[in-house]
PDB file of N, CA and C in Angstrom:
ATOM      1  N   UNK A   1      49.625 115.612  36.803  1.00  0.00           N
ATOM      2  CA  UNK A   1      48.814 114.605  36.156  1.00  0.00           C
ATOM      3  C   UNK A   1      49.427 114.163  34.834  1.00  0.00           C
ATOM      4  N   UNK A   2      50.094 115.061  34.276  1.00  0.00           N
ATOM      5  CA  UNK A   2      50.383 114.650  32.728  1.00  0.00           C
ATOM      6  C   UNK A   2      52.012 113.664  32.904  1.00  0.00           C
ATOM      7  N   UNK A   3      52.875 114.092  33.892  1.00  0.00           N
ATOM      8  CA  UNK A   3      53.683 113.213  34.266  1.00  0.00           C
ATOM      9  C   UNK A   3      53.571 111.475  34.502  1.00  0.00           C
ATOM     10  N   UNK A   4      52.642 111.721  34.742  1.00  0.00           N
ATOM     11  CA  UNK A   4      51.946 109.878  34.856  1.00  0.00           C
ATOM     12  C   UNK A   4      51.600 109.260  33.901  1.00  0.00           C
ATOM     13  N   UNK A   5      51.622 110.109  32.584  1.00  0.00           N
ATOM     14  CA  UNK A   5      51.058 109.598  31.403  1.00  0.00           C
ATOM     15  C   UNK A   5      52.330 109.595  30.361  1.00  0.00           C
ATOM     16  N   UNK A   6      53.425 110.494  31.100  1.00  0.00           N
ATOM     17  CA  UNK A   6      54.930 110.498  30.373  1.00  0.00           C
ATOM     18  C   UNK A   6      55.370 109.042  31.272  1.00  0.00           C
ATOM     19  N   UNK A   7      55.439 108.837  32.058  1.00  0.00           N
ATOM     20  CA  UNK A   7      55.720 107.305  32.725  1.00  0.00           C
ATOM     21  C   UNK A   7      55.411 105.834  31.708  1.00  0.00           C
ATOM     22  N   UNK A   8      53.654 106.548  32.048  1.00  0.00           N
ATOM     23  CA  UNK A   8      53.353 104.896  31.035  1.00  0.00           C
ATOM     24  C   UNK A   8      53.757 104.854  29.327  1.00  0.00           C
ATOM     25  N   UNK A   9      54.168 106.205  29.278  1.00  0.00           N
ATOM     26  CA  UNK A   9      54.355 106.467  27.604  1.00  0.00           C
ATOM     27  C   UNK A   9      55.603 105.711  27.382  1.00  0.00           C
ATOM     28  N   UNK A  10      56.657 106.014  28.622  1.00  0.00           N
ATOM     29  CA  UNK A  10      57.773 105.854  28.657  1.00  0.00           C
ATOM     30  C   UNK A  10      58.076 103.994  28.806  1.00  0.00           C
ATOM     31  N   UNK A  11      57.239 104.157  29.785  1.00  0.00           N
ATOM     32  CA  UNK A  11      56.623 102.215  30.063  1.00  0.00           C
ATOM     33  C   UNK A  11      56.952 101.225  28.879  1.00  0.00           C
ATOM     34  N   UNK A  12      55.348 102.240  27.797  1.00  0.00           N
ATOM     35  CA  UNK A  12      55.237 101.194  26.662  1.00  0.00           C
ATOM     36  C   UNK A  12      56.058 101.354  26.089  1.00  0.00           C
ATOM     37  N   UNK A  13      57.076 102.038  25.673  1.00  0.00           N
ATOM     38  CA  UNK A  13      58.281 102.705  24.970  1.00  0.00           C
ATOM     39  C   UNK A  13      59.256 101.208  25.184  1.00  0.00           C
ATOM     40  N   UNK A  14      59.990 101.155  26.215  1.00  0.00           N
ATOM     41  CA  UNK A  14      60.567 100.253  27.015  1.00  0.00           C
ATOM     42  C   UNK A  14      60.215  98.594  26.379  1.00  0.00           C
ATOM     43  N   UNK A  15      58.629  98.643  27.020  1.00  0.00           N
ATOM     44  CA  UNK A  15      58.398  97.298  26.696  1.00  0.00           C
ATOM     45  C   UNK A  15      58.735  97.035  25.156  1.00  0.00           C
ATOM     46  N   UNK A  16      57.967  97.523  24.571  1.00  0.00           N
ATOM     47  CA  UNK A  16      58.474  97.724  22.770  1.00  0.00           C
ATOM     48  C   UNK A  16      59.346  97.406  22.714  1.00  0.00           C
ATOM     49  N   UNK A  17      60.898  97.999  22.983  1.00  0.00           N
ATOM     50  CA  UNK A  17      62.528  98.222  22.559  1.00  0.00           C
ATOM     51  C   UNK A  17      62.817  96.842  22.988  1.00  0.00           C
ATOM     52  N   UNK A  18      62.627  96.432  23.985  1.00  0.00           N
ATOM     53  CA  UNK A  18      63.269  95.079  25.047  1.00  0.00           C
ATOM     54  C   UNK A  18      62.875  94.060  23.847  1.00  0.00           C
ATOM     55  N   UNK A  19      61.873  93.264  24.051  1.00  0.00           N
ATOM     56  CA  UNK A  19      62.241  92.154  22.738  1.00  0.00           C
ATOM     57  C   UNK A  19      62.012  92.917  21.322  1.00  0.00           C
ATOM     58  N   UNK A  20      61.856  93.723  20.661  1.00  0.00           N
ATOM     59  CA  UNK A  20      62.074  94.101  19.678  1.00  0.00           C
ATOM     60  C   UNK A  20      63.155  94.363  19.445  1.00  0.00           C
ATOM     61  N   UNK A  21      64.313  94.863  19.813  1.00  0.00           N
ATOM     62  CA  UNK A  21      65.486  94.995  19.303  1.00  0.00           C
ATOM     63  C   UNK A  21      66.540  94.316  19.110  1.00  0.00           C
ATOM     64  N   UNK A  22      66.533  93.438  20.056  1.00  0.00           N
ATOM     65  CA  UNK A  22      67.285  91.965  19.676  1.00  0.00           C
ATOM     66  C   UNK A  22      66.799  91.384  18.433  1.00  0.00           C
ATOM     67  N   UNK A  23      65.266  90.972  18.292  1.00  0.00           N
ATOM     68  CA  UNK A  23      65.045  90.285  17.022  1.00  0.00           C
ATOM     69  C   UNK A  23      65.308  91.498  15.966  1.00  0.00           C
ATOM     70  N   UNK A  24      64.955  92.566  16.041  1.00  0.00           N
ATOM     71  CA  UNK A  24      65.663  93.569  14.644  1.00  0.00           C
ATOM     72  C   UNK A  24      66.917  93.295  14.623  1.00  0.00           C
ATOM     73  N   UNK A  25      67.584  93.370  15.842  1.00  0.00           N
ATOM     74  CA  UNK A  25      69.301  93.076  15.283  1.00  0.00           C
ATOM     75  C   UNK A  25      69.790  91.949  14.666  1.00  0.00           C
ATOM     76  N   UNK A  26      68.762  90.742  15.358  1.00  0.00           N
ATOM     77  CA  UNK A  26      69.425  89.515  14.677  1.00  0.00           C
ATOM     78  C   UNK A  26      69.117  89.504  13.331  1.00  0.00           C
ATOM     79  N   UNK A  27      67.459  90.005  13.313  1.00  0.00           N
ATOM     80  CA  UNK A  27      67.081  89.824  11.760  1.00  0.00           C
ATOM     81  C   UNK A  27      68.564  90.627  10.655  1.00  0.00           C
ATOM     82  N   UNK A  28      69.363  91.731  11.241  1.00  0.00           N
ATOM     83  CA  UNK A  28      69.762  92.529  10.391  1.00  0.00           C
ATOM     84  C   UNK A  28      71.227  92.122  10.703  1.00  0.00           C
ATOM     85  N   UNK A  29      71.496  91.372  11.284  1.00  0.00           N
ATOM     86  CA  UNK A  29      73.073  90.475  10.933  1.00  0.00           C
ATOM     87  C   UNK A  29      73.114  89.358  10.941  1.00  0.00           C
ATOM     88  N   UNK A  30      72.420  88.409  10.634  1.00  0.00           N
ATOM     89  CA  UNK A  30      72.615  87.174  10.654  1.00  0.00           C
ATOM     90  C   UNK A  30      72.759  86.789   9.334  1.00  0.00           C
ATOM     91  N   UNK A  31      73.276  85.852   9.020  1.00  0.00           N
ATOM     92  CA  UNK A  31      73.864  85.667   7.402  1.00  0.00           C
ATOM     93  C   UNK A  31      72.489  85.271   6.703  1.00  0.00           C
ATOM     94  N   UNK A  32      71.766  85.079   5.375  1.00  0.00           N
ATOM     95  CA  UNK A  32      71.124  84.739   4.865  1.00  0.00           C
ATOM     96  C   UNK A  32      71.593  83.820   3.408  1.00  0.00           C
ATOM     97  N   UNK A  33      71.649  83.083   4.335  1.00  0.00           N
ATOM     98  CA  UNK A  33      72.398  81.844   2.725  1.00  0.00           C
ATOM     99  C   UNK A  33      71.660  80.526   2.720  1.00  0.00           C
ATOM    100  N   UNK A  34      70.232  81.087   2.129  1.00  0.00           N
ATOM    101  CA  UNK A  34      69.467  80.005   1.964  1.00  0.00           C
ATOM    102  C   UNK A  34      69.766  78.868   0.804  1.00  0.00           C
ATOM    103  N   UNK A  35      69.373  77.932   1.023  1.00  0.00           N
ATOM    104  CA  UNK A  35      69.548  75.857   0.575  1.00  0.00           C
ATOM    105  C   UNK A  35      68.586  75.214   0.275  1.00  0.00           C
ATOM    106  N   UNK A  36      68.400  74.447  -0.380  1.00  0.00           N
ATOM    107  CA  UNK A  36      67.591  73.228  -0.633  1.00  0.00           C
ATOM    108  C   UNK A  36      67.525  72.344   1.138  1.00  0.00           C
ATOM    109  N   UNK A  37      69.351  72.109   1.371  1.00  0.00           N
ATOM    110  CA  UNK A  37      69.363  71.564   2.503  1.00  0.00           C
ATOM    111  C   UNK A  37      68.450  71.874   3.862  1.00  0.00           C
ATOM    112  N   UNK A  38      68.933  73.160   3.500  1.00  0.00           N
ATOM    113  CA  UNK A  38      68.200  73.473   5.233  1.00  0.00           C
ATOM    114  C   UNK A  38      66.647  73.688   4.967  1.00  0.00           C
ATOM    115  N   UNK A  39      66.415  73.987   3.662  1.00  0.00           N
ATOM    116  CA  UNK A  39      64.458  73.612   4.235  1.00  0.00           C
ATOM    117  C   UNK A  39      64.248  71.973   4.450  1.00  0.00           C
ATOM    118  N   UNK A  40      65.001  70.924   4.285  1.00  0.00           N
ATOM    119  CA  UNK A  40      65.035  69.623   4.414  1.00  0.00           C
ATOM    120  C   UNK A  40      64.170  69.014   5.497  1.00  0.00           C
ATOM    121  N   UNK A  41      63.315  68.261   5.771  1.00  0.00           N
ATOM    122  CA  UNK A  41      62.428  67.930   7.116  1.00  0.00           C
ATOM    123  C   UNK A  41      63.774  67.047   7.831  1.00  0.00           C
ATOM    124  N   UNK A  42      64.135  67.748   9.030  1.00  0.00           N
ATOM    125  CA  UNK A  42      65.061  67.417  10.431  1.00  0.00           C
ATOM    126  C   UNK A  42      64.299  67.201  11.258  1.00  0.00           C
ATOM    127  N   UNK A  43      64.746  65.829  12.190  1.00  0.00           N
ATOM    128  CA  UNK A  43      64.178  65.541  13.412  1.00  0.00           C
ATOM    129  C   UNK A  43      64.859  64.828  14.000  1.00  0.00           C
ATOM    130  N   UNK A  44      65.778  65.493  15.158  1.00  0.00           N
ATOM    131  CA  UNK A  44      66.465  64.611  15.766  1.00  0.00           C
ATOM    132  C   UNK A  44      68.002  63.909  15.582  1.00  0.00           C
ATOM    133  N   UNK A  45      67.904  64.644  14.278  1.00  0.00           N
ATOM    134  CA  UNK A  45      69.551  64.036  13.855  1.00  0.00           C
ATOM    135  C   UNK A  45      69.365  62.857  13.175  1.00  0.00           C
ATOM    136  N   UNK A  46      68.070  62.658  12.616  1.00  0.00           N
ATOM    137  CA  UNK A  46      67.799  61.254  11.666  1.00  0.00           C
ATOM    138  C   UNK A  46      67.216  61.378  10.353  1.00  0.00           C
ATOM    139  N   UNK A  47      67.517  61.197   9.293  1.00  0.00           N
ATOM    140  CA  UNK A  47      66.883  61.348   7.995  1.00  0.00           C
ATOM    141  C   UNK A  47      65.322  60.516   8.346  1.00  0.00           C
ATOM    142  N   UNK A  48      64.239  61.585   7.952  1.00  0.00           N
ATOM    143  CA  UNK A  48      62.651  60.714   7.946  1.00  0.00           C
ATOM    144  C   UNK A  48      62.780  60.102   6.892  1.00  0.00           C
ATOM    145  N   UNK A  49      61.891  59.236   6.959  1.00  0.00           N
ATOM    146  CA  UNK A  49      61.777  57.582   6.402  1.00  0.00           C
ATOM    147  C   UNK A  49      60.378  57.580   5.961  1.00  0.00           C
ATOM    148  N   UNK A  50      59.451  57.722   4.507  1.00  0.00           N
ATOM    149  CA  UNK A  50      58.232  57.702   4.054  1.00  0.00           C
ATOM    150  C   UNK A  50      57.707  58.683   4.761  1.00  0.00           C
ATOM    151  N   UNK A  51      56.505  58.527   5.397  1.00  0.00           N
ATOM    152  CA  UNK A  51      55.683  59.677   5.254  1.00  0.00           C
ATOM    153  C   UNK A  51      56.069  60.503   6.620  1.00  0.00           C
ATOM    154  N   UNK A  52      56.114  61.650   6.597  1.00  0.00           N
ATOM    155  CA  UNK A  52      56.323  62.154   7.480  1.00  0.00           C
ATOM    156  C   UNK A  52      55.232  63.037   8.653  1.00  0.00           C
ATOM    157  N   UNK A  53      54.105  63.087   7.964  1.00  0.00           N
ATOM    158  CA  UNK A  53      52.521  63.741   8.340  1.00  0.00           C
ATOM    159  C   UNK A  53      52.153  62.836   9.360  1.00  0.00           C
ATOM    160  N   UNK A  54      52.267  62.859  10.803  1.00  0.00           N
ATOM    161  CA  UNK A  54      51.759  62.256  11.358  1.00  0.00           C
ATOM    162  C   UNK A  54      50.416  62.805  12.308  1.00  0.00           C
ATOM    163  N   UNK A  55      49.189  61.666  12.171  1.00  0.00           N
ATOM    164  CA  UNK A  55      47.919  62.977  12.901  1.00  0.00           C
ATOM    165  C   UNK A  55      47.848  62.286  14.198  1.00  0.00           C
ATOM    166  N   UNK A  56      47.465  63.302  14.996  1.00  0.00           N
ATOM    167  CA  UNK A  56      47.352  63.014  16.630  1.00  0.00           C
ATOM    168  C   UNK A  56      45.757  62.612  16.368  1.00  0.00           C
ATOM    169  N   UNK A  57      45.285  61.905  17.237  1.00  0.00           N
ATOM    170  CA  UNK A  57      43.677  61.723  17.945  1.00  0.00           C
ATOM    171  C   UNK A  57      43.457  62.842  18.101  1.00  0.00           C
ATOM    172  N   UNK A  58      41.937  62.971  17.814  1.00  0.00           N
ATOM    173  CA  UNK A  58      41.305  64.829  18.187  1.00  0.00           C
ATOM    174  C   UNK A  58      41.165  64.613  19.856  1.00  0.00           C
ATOM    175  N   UNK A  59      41.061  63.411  20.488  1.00  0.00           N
ATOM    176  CA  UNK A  59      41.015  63.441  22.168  1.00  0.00           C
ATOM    177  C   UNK A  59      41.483  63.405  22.732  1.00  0.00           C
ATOM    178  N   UNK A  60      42.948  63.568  22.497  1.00  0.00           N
ATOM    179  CA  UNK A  60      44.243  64.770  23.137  1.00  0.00           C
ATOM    180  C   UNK A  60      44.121  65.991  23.224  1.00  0.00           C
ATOM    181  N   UNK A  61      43.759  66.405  22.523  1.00  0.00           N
ATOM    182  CA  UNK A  61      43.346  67.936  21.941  1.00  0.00           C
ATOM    183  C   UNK A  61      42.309  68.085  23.128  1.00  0.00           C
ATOM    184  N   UNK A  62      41.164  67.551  22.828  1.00  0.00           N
ATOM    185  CA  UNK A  62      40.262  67.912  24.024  1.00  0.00           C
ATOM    186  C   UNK A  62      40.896  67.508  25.597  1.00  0.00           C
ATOM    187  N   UNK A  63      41.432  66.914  25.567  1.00  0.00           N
ATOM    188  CA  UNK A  63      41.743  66.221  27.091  1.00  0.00           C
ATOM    189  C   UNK A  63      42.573  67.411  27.964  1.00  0.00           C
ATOM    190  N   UNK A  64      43.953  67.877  26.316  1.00  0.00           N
ATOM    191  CA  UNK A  64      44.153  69.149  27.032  1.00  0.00           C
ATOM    192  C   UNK A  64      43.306  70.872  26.915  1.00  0.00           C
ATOM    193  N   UNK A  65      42.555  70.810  26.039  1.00  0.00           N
ATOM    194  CA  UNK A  65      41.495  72.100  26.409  1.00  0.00           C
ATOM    195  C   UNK A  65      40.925  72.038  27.551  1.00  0.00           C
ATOM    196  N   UNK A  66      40.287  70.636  27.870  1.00  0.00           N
ATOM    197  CA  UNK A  66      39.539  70.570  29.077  1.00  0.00           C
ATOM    198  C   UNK A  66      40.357  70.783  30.637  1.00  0.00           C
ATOM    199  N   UNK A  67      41.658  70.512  30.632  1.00  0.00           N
ATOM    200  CA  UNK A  67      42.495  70.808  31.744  1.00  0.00           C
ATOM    201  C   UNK A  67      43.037  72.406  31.361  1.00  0.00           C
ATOM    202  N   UNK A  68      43.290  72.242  30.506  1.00  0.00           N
ATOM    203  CA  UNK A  68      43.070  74.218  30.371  1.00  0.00           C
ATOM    204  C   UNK A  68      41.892  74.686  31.077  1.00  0.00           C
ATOM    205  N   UNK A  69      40.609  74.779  30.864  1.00  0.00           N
ATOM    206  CA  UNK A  69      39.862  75.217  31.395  1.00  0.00           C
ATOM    207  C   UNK A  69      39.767  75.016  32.690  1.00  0.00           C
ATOM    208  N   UNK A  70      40.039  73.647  33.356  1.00  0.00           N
ATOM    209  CA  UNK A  70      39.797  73.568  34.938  1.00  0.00           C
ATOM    210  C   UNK A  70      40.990  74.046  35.427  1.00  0.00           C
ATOM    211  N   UNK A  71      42.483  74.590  35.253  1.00  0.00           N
ATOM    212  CA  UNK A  71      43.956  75.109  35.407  1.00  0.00           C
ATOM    213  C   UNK A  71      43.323  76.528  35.379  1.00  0.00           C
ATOM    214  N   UNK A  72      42.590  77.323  34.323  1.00  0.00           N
ATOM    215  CA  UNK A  72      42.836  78.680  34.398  1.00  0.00           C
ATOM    216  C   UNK A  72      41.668  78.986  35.401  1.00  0.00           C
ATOM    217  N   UNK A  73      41.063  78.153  35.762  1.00  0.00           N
ATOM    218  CA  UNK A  73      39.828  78.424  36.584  1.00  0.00           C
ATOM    219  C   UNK A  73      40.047  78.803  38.102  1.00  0.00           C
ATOM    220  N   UNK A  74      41.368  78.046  38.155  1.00  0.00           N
ATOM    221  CA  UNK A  74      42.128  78.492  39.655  1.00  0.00           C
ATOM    222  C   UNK A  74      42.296  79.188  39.371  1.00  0.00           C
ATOM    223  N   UNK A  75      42.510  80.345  38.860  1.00  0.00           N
ATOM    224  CA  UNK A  75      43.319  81.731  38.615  1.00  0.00           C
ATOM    225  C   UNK A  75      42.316  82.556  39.725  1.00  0.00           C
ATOM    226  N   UNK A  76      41.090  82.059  38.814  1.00  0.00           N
ATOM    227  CA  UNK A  76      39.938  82.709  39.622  1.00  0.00           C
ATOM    228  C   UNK A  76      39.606  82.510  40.837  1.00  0.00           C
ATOM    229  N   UNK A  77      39.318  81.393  41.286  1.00  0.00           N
ATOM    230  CA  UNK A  77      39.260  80.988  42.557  1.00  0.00           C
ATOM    231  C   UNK A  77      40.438  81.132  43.890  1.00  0.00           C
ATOM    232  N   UNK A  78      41.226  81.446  43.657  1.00  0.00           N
ATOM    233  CA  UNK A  78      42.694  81.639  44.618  1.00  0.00           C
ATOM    234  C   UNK A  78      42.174  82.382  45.085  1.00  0.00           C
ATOM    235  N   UNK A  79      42.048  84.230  44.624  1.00  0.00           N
ATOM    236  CA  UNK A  79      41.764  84.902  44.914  1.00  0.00           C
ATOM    237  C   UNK A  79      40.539  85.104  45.866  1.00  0.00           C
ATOM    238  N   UNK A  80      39.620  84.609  45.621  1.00  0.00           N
ATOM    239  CA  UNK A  80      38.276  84.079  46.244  1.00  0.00           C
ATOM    240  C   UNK A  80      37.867  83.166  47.329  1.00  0.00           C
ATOM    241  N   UNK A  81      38.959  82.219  47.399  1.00  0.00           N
ATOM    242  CA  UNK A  81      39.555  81.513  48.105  1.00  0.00           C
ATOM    243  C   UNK A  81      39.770  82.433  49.442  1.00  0.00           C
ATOM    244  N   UNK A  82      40.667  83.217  49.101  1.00  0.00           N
ATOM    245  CA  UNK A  82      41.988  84.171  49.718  1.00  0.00           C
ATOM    246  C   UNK A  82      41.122  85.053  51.011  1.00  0.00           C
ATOM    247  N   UNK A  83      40.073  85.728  50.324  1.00  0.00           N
ATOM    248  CA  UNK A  83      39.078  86.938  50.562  1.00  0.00           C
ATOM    249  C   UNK A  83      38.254  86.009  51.046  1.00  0.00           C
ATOM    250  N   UNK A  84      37.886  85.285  51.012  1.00  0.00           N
ATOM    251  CA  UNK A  84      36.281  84.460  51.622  1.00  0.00           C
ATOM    252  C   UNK A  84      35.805  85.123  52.875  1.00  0.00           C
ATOM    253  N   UNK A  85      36.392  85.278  53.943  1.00  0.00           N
ATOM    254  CA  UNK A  85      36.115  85.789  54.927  1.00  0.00           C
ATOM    255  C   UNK A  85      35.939  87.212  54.586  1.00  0.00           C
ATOM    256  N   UNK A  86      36.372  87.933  54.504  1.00  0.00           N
ATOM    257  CA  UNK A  86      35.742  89.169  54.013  1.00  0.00           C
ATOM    258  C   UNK A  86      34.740  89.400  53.014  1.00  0.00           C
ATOM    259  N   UNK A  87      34.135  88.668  52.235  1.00  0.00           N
ATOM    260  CA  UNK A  87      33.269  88.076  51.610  1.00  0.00           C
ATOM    261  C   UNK A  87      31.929  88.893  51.994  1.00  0.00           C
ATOM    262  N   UNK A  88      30.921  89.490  50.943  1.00  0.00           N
ATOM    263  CA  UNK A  88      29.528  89.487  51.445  1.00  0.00           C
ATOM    264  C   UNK A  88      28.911  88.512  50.705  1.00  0.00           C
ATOM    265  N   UNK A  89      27.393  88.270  51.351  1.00  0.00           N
ATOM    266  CA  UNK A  89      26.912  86.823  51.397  1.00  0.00           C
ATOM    267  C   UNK A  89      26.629  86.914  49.320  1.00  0.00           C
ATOM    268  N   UNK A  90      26.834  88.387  48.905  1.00  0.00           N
ATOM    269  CA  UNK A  90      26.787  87.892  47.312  1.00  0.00           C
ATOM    270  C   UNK A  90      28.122  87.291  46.583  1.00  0.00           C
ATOM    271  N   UNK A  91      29.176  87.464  47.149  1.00  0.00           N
ATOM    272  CA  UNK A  91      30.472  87.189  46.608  1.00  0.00           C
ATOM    273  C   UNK A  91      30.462  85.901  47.037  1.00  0.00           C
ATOM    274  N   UNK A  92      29.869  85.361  48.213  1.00  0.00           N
ATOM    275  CA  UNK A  92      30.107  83.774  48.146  1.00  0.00           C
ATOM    276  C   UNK A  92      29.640  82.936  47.940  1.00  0.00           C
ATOM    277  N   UNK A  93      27.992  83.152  47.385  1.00  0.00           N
ATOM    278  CA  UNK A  93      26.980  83.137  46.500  1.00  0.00           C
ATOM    279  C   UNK A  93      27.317  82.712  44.972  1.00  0.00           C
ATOM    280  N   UNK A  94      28.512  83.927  44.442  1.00  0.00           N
ATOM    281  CA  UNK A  94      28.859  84.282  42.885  1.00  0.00           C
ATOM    282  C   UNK A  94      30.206  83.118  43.138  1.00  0.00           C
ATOM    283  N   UNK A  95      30.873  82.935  43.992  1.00  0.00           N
ATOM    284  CA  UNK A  95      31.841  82.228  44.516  1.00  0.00           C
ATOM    285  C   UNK A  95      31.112  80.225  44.036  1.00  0.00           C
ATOM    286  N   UNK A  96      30.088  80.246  44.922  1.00  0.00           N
ATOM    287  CA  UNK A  96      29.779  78.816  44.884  1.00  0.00           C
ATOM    288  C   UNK A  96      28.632  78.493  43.573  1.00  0.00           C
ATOM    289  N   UNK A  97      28.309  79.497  42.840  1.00  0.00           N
ATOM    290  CA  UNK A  97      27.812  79.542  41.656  1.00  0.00           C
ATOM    291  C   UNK A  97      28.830  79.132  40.607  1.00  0.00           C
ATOM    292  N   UNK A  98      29.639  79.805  40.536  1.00  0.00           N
ATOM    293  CA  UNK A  98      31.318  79.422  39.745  1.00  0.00           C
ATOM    294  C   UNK A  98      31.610  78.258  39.735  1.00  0.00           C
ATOM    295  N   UNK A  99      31.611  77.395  40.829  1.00  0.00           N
ATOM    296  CA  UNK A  99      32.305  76.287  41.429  1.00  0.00           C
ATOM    297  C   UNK A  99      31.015  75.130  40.437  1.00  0.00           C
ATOM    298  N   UNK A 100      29.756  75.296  40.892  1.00  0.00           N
ATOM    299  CA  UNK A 100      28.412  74.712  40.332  1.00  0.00           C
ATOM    300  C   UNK A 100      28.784  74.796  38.655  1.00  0.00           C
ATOM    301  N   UNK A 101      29.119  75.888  37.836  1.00  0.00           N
ATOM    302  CA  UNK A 101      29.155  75.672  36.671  1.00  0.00           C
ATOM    303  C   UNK A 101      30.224  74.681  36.204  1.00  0.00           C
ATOM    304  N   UNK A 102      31.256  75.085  36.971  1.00  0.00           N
ATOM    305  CA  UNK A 102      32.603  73.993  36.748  1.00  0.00           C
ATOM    306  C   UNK A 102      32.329  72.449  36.952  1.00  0.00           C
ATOM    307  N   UNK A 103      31.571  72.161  37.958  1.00  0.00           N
ATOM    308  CA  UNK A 103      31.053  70.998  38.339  1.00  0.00           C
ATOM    309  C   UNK A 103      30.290  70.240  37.647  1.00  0.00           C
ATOM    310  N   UNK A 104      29.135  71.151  36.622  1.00  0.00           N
ATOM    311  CA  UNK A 104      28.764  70.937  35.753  1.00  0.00           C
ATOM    312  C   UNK A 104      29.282  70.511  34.350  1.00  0.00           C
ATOM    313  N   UNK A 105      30.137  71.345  34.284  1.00  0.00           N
ATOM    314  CA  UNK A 105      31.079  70.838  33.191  1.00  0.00           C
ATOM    315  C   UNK A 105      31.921  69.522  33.071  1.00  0.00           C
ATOM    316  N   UNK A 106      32.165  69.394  34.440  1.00  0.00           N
ATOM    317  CA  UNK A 106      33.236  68.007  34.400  1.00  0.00           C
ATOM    318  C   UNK A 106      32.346  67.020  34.454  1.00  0.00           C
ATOM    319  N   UNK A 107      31.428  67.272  34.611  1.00  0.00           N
ATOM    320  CA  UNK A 107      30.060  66.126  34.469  1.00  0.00           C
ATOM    321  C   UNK A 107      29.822  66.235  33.093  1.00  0.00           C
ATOM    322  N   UNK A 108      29.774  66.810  32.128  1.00  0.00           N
ATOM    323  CA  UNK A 108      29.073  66.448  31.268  1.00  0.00           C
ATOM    324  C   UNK A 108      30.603  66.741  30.184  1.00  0.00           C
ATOM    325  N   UNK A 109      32.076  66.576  30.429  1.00  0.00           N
ATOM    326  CA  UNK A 109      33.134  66.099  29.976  1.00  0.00           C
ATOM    327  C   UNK A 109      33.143  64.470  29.870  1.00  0.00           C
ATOM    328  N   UNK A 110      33.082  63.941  31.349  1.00  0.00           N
ATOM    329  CA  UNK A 110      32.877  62.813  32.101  1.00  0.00           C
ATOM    330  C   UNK A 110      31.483  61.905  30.895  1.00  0.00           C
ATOM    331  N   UNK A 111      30.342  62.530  30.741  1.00  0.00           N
ATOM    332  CA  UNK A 111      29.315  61.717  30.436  1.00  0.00           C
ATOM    333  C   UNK A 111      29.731  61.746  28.724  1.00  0.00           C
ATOM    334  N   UNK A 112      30.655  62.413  28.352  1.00  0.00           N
ATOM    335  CA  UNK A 112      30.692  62.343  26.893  1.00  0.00           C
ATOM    336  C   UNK A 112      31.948  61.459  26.957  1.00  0.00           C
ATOM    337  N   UNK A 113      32.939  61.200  27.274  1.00  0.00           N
ATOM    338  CA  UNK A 113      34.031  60.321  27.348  1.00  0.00           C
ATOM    339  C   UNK A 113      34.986  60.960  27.297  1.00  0.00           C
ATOM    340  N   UNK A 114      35.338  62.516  27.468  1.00  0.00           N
ATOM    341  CA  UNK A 114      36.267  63.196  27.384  1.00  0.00           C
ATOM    342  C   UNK A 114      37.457  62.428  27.941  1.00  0.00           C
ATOM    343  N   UNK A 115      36.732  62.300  29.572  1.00  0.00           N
ATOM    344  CA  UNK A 115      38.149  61.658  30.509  1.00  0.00           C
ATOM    345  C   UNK A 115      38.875  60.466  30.205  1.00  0.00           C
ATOM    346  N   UNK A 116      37.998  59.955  29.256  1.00  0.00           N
ATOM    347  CA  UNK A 116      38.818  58.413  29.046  1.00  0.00           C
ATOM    348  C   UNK A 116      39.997  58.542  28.180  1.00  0.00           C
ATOM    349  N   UNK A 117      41.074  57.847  28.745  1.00  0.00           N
ATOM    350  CA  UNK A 117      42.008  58.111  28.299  1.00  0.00           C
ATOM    351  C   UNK A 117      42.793  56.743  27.555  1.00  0.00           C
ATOM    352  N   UNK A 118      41.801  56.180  26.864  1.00  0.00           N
ATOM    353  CA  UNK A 118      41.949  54.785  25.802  1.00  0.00           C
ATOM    354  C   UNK A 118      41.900  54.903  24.442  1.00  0.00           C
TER     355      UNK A 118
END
């Protein structure tokens, strides 16, 4: 039993070292010869021109939260999807309950103007 717990010890050990040690190494040889220049605002290989602060619409922002939410929602449903047939009548119940809240939601995305994309 205690061997299984030297595994995952060993596991998280692993995961740790793998991207941690590259960025410790780079942090600890890479030259540090900081400039005025290089904090300079770069974009593209073009000197910016007046202001450089540009603000997005907040209904981008929502347009992509809201496809976030209906994207990670398949995560859930695949699976459920997958199993249906093996299914008891509460899992496909909790199954088409899921589906009803989502449905709900894109309705009342839809009735606020989320979807419009003008």
């Amino acid at each position: 039993m205690q061997s299984d717990w030297i595994f995952i010890g060993l596991f998280l050990l692993i995961v740790a070292l793998f991207p941690g040690a590259p960025i410790f190494l780079a942090g600890l040889i890479s030259p540090h010869r900081p400039s005025l220049r290089k904090s300079e605002t770069y974009e593209c290989g073009i000197e910016t021109v007046g202001d450089t602060w540009v603000q997005f619409r907040v209904q981008y922002y929502i347009f992509a939260l809201t496809f976030l939410v209906f994207d990670v929602e398949l995560v859930f449903l695949f699976p459920w999807a997958v199993a249906f047939e093996q299914l008891s009548l509460f899992g496909v119940l909790s199954g088409v309950f899921f589906i009803l809240i989502l449905f709900a939601e894109l309705l009342a995305a839809w009735r606020k103007g989320v979807l419009e994309w003008a």
